[in-house]
Protein backbone atom coordinates (compact mmCIF):
# COMPACT_ATOMS: atom_id res chain seq x y z
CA UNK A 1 8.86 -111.75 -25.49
CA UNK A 2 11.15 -113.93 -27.45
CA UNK A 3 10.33 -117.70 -28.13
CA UNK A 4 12.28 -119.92 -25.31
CA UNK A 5 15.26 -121.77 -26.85
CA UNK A 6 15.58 -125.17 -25.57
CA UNK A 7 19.13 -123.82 -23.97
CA UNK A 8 17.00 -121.53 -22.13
CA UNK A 9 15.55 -124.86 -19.79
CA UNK A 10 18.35 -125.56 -17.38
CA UNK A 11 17.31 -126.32 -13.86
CA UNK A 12 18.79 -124.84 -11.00
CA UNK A 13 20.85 -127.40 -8.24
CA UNK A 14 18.78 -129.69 -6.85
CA UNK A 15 15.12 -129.75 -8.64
CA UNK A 16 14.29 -131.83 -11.60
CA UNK A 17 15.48 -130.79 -15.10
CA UNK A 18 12.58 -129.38 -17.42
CA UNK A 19 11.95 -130.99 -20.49
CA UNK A 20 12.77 -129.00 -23.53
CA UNK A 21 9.79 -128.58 -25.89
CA UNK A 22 10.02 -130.08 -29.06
CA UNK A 23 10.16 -128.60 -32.63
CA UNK A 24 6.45 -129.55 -33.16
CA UNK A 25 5.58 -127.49 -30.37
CA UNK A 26 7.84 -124.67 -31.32
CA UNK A 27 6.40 -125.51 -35.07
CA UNK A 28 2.35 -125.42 -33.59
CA UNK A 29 3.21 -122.10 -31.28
CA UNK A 30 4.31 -119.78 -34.86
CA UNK A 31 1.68 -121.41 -36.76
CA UNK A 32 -1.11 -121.60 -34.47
CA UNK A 33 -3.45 -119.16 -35.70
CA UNK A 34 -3.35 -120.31 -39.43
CA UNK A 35 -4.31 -123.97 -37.25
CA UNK A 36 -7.14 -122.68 -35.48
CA UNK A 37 -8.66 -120.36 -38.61
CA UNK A 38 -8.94 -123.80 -40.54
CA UNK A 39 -10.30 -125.40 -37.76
CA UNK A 40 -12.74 -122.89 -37.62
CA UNK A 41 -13.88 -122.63 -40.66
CA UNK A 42 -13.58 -126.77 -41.51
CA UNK A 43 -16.55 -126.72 -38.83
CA UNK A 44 -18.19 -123.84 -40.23
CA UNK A 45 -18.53 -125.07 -43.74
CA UNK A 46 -19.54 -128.98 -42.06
CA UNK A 47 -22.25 -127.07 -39.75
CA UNK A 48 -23.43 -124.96 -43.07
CA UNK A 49 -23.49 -128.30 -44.93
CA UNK A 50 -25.53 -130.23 -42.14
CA UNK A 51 -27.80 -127.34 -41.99
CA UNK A 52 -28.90 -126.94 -45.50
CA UNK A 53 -28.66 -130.68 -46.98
CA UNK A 54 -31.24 -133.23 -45.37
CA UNK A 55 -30.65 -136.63 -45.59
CA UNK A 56 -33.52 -139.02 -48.29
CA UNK A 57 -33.15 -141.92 -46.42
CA UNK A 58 -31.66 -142.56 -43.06
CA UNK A 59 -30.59 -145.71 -44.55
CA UNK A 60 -26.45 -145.23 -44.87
CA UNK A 61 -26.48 -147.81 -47.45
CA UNK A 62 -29.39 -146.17 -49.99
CA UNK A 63 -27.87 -142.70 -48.90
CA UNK A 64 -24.10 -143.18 -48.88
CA UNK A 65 -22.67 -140.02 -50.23
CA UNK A 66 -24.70 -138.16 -47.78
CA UNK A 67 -23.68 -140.05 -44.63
CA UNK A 68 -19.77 -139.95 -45.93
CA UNK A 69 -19.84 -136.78 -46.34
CA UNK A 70 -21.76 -135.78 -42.54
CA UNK A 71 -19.13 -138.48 -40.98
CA UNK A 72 -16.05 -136.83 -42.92
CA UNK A 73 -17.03 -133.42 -41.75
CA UNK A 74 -17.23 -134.81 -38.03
CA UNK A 75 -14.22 -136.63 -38.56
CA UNK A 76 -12.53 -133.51 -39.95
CA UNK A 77 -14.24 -131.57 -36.75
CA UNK A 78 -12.67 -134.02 -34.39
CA UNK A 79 -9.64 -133.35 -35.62
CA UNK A 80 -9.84 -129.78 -35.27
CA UNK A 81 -10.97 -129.97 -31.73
CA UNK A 82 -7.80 -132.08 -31.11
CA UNK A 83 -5.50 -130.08 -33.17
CA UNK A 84 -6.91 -126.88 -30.92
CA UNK A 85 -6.45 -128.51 -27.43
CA UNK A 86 -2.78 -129.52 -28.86
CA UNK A 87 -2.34 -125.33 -29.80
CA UNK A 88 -3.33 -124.44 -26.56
CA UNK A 89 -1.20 -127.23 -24.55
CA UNK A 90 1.52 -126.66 -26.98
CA UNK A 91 1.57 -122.45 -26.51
CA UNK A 92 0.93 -122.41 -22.57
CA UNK A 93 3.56 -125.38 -21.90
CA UNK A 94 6.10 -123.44 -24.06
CA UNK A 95 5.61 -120.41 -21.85
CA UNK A 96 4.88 -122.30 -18.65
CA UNK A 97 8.05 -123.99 -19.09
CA UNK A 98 9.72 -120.34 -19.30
CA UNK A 99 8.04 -119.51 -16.43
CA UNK A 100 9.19 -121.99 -14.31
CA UNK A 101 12.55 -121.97 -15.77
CA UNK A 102 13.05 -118.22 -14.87
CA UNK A 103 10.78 -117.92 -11.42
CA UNK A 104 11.33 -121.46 -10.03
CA UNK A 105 12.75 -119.80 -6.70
CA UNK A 106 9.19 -117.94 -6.40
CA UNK A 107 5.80 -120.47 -6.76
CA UNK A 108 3.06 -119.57 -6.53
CA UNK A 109 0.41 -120.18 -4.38
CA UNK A 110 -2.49 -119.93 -6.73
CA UNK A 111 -2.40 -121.72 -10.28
CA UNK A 112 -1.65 -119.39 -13.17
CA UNK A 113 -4.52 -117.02 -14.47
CA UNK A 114 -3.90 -118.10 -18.29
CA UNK A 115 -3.95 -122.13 -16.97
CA UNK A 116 -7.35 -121.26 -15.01
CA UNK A 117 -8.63 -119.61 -18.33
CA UNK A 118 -7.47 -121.91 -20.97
CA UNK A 119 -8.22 -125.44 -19.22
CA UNK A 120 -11.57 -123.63 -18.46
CA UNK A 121 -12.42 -122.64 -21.99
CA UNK A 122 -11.40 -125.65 -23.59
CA UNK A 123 -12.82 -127.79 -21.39
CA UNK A 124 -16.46 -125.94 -21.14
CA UNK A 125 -16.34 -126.51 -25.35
CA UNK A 126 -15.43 -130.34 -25.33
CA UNK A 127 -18.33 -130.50 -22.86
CA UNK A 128 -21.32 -128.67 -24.94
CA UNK A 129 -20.07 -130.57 -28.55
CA UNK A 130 -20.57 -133.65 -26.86
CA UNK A 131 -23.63 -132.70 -24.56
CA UNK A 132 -25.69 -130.84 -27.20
CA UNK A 133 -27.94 -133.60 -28.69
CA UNK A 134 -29.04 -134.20 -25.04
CA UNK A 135 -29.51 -130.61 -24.43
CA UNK A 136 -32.01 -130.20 -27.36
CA UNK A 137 -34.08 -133.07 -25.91
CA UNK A 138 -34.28 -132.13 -22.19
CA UNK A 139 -34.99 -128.06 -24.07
CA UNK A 140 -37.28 -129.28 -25.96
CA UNK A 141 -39.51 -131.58 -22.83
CA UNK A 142 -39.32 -128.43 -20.52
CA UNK A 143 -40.34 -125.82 -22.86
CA UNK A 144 -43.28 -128.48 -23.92
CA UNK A 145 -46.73 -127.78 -22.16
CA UNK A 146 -48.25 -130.71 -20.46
CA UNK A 147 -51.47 -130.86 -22.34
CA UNK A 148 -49.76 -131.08 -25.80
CA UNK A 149 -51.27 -133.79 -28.68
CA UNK A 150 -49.43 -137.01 -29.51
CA UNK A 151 -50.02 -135.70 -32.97
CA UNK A 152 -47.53 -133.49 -35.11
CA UNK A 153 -48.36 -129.93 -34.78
CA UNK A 154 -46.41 -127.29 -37.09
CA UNK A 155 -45.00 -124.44 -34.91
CA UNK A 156 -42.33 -122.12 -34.40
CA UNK A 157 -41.61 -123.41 -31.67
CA UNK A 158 -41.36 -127.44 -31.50
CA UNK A 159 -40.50 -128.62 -34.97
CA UNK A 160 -40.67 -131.99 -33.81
CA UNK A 161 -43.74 -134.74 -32.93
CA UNK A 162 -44.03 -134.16 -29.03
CA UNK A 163 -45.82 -137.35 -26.80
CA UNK A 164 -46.09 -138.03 -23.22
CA UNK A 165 -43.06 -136.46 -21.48
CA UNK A 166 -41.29 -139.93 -20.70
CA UNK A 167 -37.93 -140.86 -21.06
CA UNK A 168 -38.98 -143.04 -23.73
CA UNK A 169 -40.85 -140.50 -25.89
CA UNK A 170 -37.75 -138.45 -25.28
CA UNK A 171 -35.49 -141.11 -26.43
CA UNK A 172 -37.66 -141.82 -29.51
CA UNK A 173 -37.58 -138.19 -30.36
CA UNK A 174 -33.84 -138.81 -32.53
CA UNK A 175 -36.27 -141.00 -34.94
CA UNK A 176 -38.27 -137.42 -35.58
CA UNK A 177 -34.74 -135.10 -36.28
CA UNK A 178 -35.40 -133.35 -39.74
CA UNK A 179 -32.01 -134.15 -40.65
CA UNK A 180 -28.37 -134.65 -38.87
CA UNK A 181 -28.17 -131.13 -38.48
CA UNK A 182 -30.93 -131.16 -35.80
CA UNK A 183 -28.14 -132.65 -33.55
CA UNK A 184 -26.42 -129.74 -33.41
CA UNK A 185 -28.86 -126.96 -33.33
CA UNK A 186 -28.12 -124.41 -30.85
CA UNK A 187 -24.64 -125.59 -30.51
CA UNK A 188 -22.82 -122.57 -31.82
CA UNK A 189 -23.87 -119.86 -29.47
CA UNK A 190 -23.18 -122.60 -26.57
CA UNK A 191 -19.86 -123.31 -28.02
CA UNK A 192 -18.33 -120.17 -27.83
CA UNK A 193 -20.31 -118.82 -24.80
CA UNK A 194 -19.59 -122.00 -22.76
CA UNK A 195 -16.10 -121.93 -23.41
CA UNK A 196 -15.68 -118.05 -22.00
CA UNK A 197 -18.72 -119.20 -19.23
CA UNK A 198 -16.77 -122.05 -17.70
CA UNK A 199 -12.87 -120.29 -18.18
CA UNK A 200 -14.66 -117.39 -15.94
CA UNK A 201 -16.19 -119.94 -13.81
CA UNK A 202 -12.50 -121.61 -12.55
CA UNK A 203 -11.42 -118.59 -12.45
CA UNK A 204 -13.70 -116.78 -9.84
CA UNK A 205 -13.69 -120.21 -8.33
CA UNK A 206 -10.56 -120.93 -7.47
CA UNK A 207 -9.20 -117.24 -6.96
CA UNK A 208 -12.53 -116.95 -4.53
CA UNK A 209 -11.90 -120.07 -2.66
CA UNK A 210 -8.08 -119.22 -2.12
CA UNK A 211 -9.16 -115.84 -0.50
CA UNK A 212 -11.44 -117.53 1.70
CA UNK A 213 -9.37 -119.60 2.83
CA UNK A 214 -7.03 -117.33 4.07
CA UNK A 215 -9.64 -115.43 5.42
CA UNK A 216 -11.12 -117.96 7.38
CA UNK A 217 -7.71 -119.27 8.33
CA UNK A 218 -8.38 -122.70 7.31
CA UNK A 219 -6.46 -125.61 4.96
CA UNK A 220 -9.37 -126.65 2.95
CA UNK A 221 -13.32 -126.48 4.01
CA UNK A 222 -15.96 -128.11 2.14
CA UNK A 223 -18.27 -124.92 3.12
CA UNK A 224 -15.61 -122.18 2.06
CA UNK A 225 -15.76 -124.87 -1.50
CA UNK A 226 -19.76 -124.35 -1.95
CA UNK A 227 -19.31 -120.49 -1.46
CA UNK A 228 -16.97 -119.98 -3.64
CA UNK A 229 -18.84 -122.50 -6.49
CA UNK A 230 -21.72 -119.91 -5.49
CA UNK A 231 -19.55 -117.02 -5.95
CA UNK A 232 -17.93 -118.24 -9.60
CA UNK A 233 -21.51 -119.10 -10.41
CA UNK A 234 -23.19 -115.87 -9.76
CA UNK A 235 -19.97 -114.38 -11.57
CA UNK A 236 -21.25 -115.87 -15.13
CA UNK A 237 -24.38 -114.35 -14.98
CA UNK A 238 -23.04 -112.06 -17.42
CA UNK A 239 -22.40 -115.01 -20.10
CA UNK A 240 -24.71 -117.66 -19.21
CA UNK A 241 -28.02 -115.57 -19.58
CA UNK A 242 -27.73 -114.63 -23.01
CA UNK A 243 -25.89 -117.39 -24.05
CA UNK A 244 -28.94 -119.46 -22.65
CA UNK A 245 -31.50 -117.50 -23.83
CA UNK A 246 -29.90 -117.51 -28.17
CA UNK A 247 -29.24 -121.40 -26.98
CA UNK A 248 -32.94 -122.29 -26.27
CA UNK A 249 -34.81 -119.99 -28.91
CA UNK A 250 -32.26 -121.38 -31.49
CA UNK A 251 -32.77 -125.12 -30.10
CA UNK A 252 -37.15 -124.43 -30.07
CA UNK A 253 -36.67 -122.48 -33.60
CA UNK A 254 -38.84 -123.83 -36.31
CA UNK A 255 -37.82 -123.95 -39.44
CA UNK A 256 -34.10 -124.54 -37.78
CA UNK A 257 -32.43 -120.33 -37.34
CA UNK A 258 -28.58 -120.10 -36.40
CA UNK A 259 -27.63 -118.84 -33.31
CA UNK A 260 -26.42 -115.47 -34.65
CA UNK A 261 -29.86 -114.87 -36.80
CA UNK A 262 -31.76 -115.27 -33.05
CA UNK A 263 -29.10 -112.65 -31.83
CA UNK A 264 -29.87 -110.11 -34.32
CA UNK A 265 -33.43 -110.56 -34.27
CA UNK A 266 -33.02 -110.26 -30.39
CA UNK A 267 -31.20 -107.08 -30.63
CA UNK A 268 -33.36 -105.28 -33.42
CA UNK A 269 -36.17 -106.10 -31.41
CA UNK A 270 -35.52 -105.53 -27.35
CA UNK A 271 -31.56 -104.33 -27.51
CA UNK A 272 -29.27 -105.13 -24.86
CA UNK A 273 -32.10 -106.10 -22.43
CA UNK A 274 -33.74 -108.74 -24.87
CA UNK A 275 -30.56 -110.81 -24.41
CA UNK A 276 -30.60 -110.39 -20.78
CA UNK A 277 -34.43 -111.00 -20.17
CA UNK A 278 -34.64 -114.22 -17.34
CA UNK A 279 -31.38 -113.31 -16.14
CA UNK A 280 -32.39 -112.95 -12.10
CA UNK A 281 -33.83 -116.69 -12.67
CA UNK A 282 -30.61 -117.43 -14.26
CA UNK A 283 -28.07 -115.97 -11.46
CA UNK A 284 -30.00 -117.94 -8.71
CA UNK A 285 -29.54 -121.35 -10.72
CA UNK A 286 -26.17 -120.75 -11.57
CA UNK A 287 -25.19 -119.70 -7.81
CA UNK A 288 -26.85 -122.82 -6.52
CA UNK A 289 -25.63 -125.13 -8.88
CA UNK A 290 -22.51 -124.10 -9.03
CA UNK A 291 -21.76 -124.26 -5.43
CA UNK A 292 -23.35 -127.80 -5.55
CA UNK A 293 -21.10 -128.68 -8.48
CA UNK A 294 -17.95 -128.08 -7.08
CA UNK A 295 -19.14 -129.37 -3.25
CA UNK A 296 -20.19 -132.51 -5.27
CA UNK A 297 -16.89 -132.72 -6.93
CA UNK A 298 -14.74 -132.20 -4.12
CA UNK A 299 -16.37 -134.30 -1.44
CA UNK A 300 -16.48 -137.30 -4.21
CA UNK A 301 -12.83 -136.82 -5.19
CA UNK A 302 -11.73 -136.71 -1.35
CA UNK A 303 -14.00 -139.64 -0.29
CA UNK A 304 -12.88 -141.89 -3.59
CA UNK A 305 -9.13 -140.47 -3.44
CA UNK A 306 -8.45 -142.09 0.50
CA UNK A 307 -8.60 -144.92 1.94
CA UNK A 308 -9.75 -145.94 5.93
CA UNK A 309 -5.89 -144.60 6.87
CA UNK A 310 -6.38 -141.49 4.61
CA UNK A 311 -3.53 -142.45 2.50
CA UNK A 312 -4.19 -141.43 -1.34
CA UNK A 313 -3.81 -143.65 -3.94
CA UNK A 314 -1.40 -142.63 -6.43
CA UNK A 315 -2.16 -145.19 -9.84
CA UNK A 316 -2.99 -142.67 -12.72
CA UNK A 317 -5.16 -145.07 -14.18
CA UNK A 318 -7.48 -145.36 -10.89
CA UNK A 319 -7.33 -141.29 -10.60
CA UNK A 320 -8.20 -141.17 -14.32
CA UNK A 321 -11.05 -143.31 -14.17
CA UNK A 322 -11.84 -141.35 -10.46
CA UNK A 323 -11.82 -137.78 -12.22
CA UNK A 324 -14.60 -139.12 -14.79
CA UNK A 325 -16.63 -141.02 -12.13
CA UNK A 326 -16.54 -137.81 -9.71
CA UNK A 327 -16.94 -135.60 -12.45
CA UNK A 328 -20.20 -137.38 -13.79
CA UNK A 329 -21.75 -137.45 -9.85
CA UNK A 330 -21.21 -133.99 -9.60
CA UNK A 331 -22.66 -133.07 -12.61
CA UNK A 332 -26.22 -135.61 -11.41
CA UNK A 333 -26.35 -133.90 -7.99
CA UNK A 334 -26.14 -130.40 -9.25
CA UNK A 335 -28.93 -130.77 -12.00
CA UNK A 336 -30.50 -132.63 -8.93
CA UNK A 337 -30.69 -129.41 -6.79
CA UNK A 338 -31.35 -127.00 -9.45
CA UNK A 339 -33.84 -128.44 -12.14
CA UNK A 340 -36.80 -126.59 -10.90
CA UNK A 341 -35.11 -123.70 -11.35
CA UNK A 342 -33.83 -124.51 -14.74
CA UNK A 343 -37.74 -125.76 -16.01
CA UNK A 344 -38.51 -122.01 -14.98
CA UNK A 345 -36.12 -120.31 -16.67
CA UNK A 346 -36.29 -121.97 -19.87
CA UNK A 347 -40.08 -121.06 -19.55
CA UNK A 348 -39.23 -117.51 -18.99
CA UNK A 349 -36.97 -117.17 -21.98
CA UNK A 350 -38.81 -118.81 -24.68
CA UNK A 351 -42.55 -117.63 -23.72
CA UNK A 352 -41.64 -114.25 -25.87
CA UNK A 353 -40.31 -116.17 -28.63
CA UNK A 354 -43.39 -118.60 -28.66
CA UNK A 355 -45.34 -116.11 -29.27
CA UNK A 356 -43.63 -114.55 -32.09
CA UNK A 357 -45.48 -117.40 -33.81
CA UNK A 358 -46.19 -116.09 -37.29
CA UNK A 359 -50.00 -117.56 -37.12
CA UNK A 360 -52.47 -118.34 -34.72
CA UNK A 361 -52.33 -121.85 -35.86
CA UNK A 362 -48.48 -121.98 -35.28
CA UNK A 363 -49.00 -121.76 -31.82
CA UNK A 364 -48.55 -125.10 -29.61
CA UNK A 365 -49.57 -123.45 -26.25
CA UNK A 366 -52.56 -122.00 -27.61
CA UNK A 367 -53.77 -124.27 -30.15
CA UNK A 368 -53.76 -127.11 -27.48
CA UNK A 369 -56.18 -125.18 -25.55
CA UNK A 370 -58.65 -125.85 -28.45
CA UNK A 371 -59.00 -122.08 -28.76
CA UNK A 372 -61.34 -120.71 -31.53
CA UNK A 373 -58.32 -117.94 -33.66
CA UNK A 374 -60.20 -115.09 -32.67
CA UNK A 375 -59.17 -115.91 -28.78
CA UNK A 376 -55.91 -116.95 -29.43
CA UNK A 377 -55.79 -113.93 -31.48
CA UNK A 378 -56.52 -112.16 -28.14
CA UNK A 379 -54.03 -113.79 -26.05
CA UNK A 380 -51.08 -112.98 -28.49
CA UNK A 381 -51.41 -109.65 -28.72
CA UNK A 382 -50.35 -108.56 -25.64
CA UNK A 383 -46.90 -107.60 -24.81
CA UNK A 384 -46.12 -108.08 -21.50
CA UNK A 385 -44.05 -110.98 -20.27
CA UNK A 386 -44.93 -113.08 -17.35
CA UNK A 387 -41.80 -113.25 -14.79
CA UNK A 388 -40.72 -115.93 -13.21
CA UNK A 389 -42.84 -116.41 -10.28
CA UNK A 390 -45.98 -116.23 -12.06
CA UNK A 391 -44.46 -119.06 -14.92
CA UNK A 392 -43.71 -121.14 -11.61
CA UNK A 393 -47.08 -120.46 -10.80
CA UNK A 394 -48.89 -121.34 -14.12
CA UNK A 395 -46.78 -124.30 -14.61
CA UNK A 396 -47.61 -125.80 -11.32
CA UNK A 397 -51.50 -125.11 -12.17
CA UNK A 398 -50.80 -126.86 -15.56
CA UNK A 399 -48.67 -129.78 -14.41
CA UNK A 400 -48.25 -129.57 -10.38
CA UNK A 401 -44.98 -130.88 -8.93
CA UNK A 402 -43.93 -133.55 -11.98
CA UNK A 403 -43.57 -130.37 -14.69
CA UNK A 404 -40.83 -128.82 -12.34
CA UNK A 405 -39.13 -132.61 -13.23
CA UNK A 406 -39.83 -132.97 -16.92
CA UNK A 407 -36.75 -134.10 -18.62
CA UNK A 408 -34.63 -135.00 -15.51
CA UNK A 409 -33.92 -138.42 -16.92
CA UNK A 410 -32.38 -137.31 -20.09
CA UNK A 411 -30.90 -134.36 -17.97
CA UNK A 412 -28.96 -137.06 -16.00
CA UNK A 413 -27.51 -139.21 -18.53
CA UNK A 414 -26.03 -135.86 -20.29
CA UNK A 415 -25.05 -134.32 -16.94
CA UNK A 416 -23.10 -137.52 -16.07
CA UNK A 417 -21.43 -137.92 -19.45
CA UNK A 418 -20.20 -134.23 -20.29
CA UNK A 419 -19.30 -133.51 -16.60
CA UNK A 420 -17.14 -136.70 -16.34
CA UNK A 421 -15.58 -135.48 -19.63
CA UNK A 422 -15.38 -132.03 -19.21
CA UNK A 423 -13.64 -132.46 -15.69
CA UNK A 424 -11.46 -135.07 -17.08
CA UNK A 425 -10.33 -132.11 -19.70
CA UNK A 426 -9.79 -129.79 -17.34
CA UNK A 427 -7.89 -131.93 -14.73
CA UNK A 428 -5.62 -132.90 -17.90
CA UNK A 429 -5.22 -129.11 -18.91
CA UNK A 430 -3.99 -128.30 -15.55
CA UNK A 431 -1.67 -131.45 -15.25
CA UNK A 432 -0.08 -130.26 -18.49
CA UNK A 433 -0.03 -127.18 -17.46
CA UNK A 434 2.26 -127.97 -14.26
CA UNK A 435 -0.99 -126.80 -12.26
CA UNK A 436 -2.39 -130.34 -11.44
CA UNK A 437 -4.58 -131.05 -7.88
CA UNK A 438 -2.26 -133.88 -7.25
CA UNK A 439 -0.80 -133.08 -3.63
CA UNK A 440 1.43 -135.39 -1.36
CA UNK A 441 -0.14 -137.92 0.39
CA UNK A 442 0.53 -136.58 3.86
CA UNK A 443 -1.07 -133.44 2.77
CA UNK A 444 -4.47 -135.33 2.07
CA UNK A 445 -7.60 -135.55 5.41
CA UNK A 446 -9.26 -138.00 5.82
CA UNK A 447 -12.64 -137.25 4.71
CA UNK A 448 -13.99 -137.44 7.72
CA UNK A 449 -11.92 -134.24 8.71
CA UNK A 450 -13.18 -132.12 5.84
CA UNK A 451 -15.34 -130.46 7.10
């Protein structure tokens, strides 16, 4: 299909005339994969860098060239995130804009697929760059057995110091990173995965809840919202598992290992399966959660977004700052109704890598037992892998209820802050999209109608 000319963006009688892209969108939509390859790569070559320099001093001043060089490569990454959202806005408006141009007599009643996928994808990313430091630290508290020394131990598993599971000690633990690169361990396997994970998530989501609402005949339902979160949760099963499973090993991985060197050693060693192991622990978080998430979100947004007389407030300022505050709740009261769940499964999918340990010594779980090497010799050797009920059942025997909760604190504070981001993205996406949420105001219930 030829590019749209801007002669091709009339308006038919009566509807508002479409504005014409520019020539720097026309410019970003035939250059746009030359854009994104040196995007790519400008974060590939600052993630390589990162990984293989460490920092002398953590004093910026004594250490200068170091800490220009780690902040131009961010800065340079920044960029490249921004310069990506702009090739994706700039390509989908250009055709959107067709679109509408040419089937304005025919809306639709769902949002596009590609505006589903896109604001999805980009939108799941922005969320893991910014959430990943956060991620490491709550990782690194639930894989962390209860009886662990204050003292430095060196394993393959926990590179870092590991004290009292607080949110202190957890806070303290960015004193203990090796090097800046420690910040975004684990981050590349999440990046990419997340980004397909949450583009399939909208999409079973809203294409789920639209069918269920006809179905059931209804306008809007806060039940028919939670079943379909449910439903687009339990339909990334088949990204989230082994995108969690390379995330965790990676983020546990001692000294650091990229995210495709844990792949390959996953797949020379178990196959397809390896990548999949925890995944039945997986589906039931991400079916729960999920269906809290978008519950949270919606009953939040409908609560904040009308008044006593159910009329919605309009100011795009308010709705902005709404969209982050929702976004951030949601994101605290589905962590809150699925972190037992998540304690297990990281359990389950780094107990086989913890005990890949190359020595007996190397060993946190075993050496903190005060095991003679002979005996820990013993309990390495075999193969089989405990499933999920019977890690519930050792954890609670190690810990009782507070182990199911380690790490909930720093699990909050990132929840809020990349969920109020990451819907803010998305909500933006869509609105540049043409496939915004905002409705008329005699469209809106009052909230206490929802349901």
């Amino acid at each position: 299909m030829a590019d749209p000319s801007p002669s091709s963006f009339s308006s038919s009688p009566g509807t508002t005339p479409l504005r014409p892209p520019s020539a720097r969108i026309f410019w970003i939509v035939d250059n746009w994969p030359s854009i994104l390859g040196g995007t790519v790569l400008t974060h590939y070559a600052h993630y390589q860098y990162l990984s293989r320099v460490r920092s002398p001093h953590p004093n910026p001043v004594k250490n200068a060239r170091f800490w220009a060089l780690a902040s131009g490569g961010w800065m340079l990454t920044y960029l490249g995130i921004c310069t990506g959202i702009a090739v994706a806005q700039a390509k989908l408006q250009s055709l959107l804009d067709y679109r509408l141009a040419t089937e304005r007599s025919c809306p639709s009643q769902l949002p596009a697929m590609s505006a589903d996928f896109w604001a999805g994808y980009i939108s799941g990313a922005v969320g893991i760059i910014i959430g990943n430091p956060l991620d490491l630290l709550k990782v690194r508290l639930q894989a962390r057995p209860a009886s662990a020394p204050s003292t430095p131990l060196p394993s393959a598993s926990s590179p870092l110091p590991l004290p009292s599971p607080t949110a202190a000690a957890a806070a303290s633990y960015l004193r203990h990173f090796e090097s800046p690169a420690s910040l975004v361990t684990g981050s590349a396997a999440p990046i990419l995965g997340y980004g397909a994970l949450n583009a399939l998530l909208f999409v079973s989501y809203n294409r789920t809840e639209a069918a269920l609402n006809r179905a059931l005949d209804v306008q809007s339902s806060l039940w028919t919202t939670w079943l379909a979160g449910a439903v687009g949760g339990l339909a990334t099963w088949v990204v989230s598992t082994p995108t969690e499973l390379i995330k965790c090993r990676a983020q546990l991985s001692s000294p650091p290992a990229s995210s495709w060197a844990i792949t390959k050693d996953v797949w020379r060693a178990e196959g397809i399966r390896g990548l999949y192991f925890g995944g039945v622990v997986t589906a039931l978080r991400d079916s729960v959660g999920y269906g809290f998430y978008f519950w949270s979100y919606e009953i939040t947004t409908r609560w904040m977004g009308a008044g006593g007389d159910g009329v919605k407030e309009t100011n795009l300022k308010e709705e902005a700052a709404k969209v982050l505050l929702c976004g951030g709740l949601a994101g605290i009261v589905t962590w809150l109704s699925i972190f037992p769940l998540d304690v297990i499964k990281t359990r389950v999918q780094t107990q086989a890598f913890q005990a890949q340990a190359q020595s007996p010594e190397r060993s946190p779980l075993l050496a903190a037992q005060g095991l003679s090497q002979q005996q820990q010799q013993q309990q390495q050797q075999p193969a089989k892998r405990a499933g999920a009920m019977q890690v519930a059942r050792e954890a609670y025997r190690e810990g009782g209820m507070r182990v199911f909760f380690r790490g909930l604190t720093v699990c909050s504070v990132r929840a809020f802050v990349v969920n109020a981001v990451q819907w803010a993205v998305y909500e933006w996406a869509m609105y540049e999209m043409g496939e915004g949420r905002r409705r008329p105001a005699a469209a809106i219930e009052p909230v206490g109608q929802v349901m």
